[in-house]
Protein backbone atom coordinates (compact mmCIF):
# COMPACT_ATOMS: atom_id res chain seq x y z
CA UNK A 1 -139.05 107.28 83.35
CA UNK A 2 -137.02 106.20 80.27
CA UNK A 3 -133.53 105.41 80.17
CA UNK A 4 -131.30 105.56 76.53
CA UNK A 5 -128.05 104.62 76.42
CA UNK A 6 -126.02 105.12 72.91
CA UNK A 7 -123.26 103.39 73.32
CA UNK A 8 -121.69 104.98 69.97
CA UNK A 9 -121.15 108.01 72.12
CA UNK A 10 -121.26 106.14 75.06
CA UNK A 11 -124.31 108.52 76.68
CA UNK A 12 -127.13 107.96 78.71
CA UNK A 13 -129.98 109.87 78.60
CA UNK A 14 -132.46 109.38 81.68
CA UNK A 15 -136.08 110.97 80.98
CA UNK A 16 -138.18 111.58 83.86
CA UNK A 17 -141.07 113.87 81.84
CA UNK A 18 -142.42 114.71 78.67
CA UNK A 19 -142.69 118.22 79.36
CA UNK A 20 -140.94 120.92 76.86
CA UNK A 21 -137.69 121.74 78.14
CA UNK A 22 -136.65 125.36 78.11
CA UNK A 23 -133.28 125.55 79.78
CA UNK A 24 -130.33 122.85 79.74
CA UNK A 25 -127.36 123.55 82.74
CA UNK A 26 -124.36 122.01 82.81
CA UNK A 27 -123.92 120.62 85.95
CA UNK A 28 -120.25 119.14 85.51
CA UNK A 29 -118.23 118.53 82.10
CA UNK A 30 -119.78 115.29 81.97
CA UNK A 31 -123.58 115.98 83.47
CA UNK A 32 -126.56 117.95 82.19
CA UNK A 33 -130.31 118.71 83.29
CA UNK A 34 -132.88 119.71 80.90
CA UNK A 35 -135.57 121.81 83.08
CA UNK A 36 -139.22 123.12 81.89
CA UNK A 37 -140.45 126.24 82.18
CA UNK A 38 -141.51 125.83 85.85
CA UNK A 39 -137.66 124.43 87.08
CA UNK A 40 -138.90 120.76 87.03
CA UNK A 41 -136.52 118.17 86.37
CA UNK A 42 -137.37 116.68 82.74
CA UNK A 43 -134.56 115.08 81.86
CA UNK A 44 -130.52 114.47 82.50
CA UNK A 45 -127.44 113.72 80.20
CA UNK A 46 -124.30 111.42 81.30
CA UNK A 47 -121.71 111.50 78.97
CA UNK A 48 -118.59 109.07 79.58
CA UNK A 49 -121.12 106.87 81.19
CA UNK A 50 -119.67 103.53 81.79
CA UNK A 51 -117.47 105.59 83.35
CA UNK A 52 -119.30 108.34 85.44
CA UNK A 53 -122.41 106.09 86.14
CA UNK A 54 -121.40 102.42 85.87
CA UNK A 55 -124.57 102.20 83.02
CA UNK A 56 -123.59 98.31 82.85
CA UNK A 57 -125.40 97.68 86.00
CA UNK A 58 -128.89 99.15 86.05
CA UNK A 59 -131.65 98.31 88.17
CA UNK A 60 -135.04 99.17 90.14
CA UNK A 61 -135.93 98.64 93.41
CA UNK A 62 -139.56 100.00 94.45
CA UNK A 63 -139.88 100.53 98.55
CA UNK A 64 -142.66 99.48 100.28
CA UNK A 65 -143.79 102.64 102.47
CA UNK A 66 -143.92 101.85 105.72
CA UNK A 67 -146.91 102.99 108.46
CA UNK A 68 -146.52 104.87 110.81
């Protein structure tokens, strides 16, 4: 997964595969998901994102599975 912000336009791009994308929706005015040819998630578009997705404050966290 790769994560762009361009802070000229103030839009972060989150990329989650390098597979060809063949449709884009527009999920809200400010939120878009690129999808390949099978319907997979490949990648997503925030615009307005300090705003929409509070891009100043990133992080990962991996879980641990747990047993059962």
């Amino acid at each position: 997964m790769k994560i762009r912000y361009f802070a000229d336009t103030d839009t972060a791009l989150i990329e989650f595969s390098n597979e060809s994308v063949v449709e884009t929706k527009e999920i809200s005015e400010n939120l878009y998901i690129d999808l390949d040819g099978k319907g997979n998630l490949v990648s997503m578009t925030i615009e307005h994102a300090r705003e929409q997705a509070n891009i100043s404050e990133v992080s990962f966290l991996q879980m641990e599975k747990h047993s059962a």
